[in-house]
C-alpha atoms as a PDB file:
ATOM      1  CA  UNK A   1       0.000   0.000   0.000  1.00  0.00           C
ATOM      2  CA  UNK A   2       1.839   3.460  -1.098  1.00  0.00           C
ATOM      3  CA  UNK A   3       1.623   6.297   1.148  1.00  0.00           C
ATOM      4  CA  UNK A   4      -0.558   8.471  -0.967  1.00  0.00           C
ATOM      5  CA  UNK A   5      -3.833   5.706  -0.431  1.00  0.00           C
ATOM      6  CA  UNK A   6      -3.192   5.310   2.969  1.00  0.00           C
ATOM      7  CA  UNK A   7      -3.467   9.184   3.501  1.00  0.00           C
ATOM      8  CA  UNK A   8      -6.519   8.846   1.525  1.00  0.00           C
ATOM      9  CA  UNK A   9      -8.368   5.997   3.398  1.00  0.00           C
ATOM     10  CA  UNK A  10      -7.216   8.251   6.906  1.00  0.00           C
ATOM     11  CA  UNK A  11      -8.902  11.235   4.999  1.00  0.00           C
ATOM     12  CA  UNK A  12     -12.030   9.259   4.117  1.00  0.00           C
ATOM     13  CA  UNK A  13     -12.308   7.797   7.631  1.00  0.00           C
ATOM     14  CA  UNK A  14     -11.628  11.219   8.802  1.00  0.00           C
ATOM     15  CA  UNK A  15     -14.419  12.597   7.562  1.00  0.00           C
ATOM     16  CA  UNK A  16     -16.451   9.635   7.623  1.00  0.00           C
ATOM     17  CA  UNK A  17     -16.156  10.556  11.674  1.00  0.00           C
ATOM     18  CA  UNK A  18     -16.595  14.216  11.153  1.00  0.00           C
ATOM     19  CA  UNK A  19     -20.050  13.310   9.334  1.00  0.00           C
ATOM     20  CA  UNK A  20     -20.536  11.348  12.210  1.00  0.00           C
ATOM     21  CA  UNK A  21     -20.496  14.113  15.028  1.00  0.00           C
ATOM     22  CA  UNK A  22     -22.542  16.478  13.045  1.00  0.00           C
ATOM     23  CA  UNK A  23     -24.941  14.022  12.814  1.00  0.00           C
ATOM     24  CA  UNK A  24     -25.319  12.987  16.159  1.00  0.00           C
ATOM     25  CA  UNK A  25     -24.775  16.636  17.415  1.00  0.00           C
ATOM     26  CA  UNK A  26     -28.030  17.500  15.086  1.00  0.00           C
ATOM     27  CA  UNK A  27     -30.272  14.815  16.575  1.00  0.00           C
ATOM     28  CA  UNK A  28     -30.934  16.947  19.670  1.00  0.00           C
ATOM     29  CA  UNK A  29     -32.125  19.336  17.725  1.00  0.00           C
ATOM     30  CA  UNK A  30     -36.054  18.650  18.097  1.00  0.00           C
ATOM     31  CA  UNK A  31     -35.781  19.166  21.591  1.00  0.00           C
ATOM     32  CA  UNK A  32     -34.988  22.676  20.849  1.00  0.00           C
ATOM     33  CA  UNK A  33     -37.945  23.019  18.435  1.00  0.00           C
ATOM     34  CA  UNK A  34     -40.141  23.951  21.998  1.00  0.00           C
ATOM     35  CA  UNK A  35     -38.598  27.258  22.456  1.00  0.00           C
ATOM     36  CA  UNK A  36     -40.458  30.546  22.054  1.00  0.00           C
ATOM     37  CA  UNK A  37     -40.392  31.995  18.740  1.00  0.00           C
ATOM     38  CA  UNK A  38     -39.964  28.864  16.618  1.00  0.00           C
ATOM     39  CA  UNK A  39     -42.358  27.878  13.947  1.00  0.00           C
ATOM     40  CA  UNK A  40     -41.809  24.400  14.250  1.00  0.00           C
ATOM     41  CA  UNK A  41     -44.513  22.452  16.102  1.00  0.00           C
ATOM     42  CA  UNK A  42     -44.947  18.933  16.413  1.00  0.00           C
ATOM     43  CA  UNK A  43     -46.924  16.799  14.355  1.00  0.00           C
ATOM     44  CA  UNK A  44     -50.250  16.836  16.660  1.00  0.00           C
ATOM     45  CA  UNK A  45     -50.318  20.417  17.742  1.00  0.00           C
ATOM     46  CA  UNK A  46     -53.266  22.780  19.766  1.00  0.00           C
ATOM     47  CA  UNK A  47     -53.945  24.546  16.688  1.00  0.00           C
ATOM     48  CA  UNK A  48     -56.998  26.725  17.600  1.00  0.00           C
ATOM     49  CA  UNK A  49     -58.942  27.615  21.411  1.00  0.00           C
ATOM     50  CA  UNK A  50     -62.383  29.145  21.314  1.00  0.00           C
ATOM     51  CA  UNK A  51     -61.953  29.689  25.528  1.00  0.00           C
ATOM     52  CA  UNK A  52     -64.680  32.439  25.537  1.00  0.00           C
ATOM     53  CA  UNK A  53     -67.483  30.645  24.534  1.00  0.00           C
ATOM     54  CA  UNK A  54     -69.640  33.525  21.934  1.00  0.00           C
ATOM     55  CA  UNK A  55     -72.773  35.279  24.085  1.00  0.00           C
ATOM     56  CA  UNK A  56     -73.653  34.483  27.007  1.00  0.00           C
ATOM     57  CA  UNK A  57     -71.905  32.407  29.408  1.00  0.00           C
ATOM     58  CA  UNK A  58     -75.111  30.534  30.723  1.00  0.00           C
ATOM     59  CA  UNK A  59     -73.374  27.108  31.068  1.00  0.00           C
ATOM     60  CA  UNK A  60     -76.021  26.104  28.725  1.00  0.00           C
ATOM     61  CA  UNK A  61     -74.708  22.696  26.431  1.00  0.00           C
ATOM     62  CA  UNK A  62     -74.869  25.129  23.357  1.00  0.00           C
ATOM     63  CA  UNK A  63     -72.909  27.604  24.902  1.00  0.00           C
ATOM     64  CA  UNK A  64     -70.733  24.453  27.334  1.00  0.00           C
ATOM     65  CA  UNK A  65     -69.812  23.579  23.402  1.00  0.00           C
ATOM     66  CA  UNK A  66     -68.800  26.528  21.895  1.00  0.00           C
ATOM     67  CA  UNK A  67     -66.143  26.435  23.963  1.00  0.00           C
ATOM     68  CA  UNK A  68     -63.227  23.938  22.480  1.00  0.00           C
ATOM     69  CA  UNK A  69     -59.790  23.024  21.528  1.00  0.00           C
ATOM     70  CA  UNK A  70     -58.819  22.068  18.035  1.00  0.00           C
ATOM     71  CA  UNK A  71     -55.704  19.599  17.228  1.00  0.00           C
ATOM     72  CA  UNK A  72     -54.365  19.081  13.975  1.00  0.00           C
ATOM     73  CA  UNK A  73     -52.422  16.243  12.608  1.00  0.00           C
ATOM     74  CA  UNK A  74     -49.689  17.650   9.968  1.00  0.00           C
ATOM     75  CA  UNK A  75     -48.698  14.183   9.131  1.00  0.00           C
ATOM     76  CA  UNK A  76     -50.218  11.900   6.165  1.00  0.00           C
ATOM     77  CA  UNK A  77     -50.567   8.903   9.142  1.00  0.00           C
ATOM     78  CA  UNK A  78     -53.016   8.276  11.755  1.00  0.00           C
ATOM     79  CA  UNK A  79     -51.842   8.883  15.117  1.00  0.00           C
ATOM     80  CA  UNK A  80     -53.344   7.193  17.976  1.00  0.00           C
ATOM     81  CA  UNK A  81     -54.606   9.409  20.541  1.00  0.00           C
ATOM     82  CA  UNK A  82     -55.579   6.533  23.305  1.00  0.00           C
ATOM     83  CA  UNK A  83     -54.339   7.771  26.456  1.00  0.00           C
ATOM     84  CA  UNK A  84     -53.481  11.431  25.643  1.00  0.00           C
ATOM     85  CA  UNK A  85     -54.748  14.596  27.728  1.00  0.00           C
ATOM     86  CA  UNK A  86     -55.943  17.469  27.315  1.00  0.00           C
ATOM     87  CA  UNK A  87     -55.013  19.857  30.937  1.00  0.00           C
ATOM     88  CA  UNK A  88     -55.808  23.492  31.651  1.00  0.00           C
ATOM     89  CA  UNK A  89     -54.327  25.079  34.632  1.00  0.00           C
ATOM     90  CA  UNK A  90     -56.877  24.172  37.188  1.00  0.00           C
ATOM     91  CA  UNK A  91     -55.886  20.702  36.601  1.00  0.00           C
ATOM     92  CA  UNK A  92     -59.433  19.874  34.429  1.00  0.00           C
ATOM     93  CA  UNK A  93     -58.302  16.593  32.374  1.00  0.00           C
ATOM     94  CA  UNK A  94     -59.627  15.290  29.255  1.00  0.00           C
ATOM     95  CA  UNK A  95     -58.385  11.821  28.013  1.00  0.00           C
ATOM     96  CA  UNK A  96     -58.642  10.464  24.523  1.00  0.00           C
ATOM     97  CA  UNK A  97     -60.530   6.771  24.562  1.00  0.00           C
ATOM     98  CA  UNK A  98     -60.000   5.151  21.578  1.00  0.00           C
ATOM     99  CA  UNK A  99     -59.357   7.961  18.886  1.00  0.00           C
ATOM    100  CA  UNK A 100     -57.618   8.022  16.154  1.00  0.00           C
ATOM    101  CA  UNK A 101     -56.762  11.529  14.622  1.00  0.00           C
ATOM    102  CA  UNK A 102     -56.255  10.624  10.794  1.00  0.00           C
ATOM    103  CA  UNK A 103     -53.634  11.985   8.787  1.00  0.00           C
ATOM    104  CA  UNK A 104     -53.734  15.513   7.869  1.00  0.00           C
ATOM    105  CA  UNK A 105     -57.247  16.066   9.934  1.00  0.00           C
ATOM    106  CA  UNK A 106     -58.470  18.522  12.623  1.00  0.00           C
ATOM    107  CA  UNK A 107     -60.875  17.178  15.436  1.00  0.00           C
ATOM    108  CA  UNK A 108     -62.414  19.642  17.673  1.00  0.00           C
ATOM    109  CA  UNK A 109     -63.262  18.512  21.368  1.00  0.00           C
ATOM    110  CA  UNK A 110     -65.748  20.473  22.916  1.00  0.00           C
ATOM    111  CA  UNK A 111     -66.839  20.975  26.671  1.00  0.00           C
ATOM    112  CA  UNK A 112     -70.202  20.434  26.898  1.00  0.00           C
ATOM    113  CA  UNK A 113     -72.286  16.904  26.595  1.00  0.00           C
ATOM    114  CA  UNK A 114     -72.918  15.413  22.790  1.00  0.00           C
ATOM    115  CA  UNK A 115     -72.431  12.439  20.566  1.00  0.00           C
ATOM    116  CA  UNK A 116     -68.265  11.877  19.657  1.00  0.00           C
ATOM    117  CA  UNK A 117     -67.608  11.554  15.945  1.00  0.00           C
ATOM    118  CA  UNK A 118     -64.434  11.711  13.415  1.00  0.00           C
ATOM    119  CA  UNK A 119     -64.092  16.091  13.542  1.00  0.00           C
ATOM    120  CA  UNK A 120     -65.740  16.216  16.843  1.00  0.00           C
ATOM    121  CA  UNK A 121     -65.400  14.804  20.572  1.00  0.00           C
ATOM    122  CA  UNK A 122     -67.138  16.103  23.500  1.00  0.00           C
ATOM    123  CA  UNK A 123     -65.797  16.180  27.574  1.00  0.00           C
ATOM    124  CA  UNK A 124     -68.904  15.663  28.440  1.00  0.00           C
ATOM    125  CA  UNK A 125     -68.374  18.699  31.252  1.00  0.00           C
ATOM    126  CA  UNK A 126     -71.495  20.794  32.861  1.00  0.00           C
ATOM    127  CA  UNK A 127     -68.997  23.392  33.592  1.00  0.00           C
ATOM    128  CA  UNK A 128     -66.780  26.051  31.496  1.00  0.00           C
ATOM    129  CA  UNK A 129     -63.529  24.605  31.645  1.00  0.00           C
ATOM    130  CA  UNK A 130     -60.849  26.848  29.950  1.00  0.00           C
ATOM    131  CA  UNK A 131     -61.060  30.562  31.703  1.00  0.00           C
ATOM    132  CA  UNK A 132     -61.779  33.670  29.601  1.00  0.00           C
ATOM    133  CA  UNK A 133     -58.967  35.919  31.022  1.00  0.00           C
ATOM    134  CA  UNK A 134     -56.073  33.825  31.307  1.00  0.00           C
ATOM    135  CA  UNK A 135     -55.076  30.172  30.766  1.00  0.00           C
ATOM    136  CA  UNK A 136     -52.877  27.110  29.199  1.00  0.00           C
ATOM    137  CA  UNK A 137     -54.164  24.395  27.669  1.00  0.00           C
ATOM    138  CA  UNK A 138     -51.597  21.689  27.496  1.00  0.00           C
ATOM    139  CA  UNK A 139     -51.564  18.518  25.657  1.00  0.00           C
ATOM    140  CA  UNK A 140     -49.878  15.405  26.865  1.00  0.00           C
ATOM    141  CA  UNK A 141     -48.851  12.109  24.824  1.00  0.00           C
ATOM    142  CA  UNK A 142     -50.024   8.760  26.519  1.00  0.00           C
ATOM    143  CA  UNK A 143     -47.118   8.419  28.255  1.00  0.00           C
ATOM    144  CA  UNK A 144     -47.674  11.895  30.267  1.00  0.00           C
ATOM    145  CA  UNK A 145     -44.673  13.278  27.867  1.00  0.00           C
ATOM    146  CA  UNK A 146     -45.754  17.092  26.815  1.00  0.00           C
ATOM    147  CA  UNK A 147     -46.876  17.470  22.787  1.00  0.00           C
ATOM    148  CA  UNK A 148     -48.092  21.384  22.346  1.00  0.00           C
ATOM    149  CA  UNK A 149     -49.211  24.177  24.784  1.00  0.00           C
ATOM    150  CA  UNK A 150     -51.730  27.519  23.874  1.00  0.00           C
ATOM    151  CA  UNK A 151     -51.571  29.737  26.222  1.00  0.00           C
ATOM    152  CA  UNK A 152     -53.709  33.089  26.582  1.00  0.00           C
ATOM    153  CA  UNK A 153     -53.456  36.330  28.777  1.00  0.00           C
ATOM    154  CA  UNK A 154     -51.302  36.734  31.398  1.00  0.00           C
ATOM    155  CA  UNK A 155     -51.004  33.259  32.495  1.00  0.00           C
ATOM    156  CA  UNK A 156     -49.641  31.731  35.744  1.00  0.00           C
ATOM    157  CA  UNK A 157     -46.131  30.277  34.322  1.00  0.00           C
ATOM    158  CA  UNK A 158     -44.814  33.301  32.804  1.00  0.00           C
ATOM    159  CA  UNK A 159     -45.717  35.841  29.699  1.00  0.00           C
ATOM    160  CA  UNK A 160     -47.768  35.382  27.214  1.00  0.00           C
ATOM    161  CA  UNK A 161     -47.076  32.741  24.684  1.00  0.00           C
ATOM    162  CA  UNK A 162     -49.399  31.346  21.780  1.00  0.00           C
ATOM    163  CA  UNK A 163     -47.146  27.620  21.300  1.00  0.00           C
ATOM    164  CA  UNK A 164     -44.151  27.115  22.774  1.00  0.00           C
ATOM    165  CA  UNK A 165     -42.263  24.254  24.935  1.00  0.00           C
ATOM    166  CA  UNK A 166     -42.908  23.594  28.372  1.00  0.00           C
ATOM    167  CA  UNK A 167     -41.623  26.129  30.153  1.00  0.00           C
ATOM    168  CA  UNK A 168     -42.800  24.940  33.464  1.00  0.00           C
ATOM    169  CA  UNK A 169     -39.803  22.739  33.856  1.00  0.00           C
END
């Protein structure tokens, strides 16, 4: 083997390695995609909140339903919401039972009583749940991992923020 190859297979392996650190240096990267002022959300994201529920607040089921959370799936595959919550800051939990959000859909889950279907679930709640003023709703994968956040007013873990990470640590 002359000299001139072997500095040329070092050279390749050197930079085979080089690739190698980038790469792994990169992968972290999604974890970063939380932070305020990124674009980036996740593939299930809050992507709408109706918290003041239009006219009167009579805790009516008409009006109990106009108030809801929308999630969006950006990807072109189902994703299996059995398991995941849905948490505002008074600690009011919604979990998914056997839902599947389909691949580039939107399902809207309302507060108030009604009959689930494909674009529309229902807490089944008698009571407003997300507050008019201030508040974060917060969605959770089935493991209790954190997905998305929306976040309105001044609310109790900092400024305001539309989508962010979880900044409560």
């Amino acid at each position: 083997m002359s000299v001139s190859s072997s500095v040329r297979r070092l050279t390749a392996a050197a930079a085979a390695a080089a690739a190698a650190v980038v790469g792994a240096a990169a992968l972290p990267a999604s974890a970063a995609d939380h932070h305020p002022g990124r674009d980036h959300h996740p593939a299930v994201y809050i992507s709408d909140v109706q918290y003041d529920s239009p006219g009167r607040d009579d805790r009516s089921n008409r009006s109990l339903n106009k108030e809801w959370v929308e999630l969006t799936n950006d990807t072109r595959r189902a994703v299996n919401l059995d398991g995941w919550t849905l948490e505002d800051e008074d600690g009011h939990t919604y979990t998914f039972h056997h839902y599947r959000l389909d691949g580039r859909a939107t399902v809207r889950i309302h507060t108030g009583n009604g009959r689930d279907t494909r674009t529309d679930l229902f807490q089944d709640r008698r009571h407003y749940v997300w507050d008019n003023r201030s508040d974060t709703a917060t969605l959770r994968n089935d493991h209790g991992r954190f997905v998305d956040d929306h976040s309105w007013g001044h609310h109790r873990h900092g400024g305001d923020h539309r989508h962010g990470g979880d900044r409560r640590g």
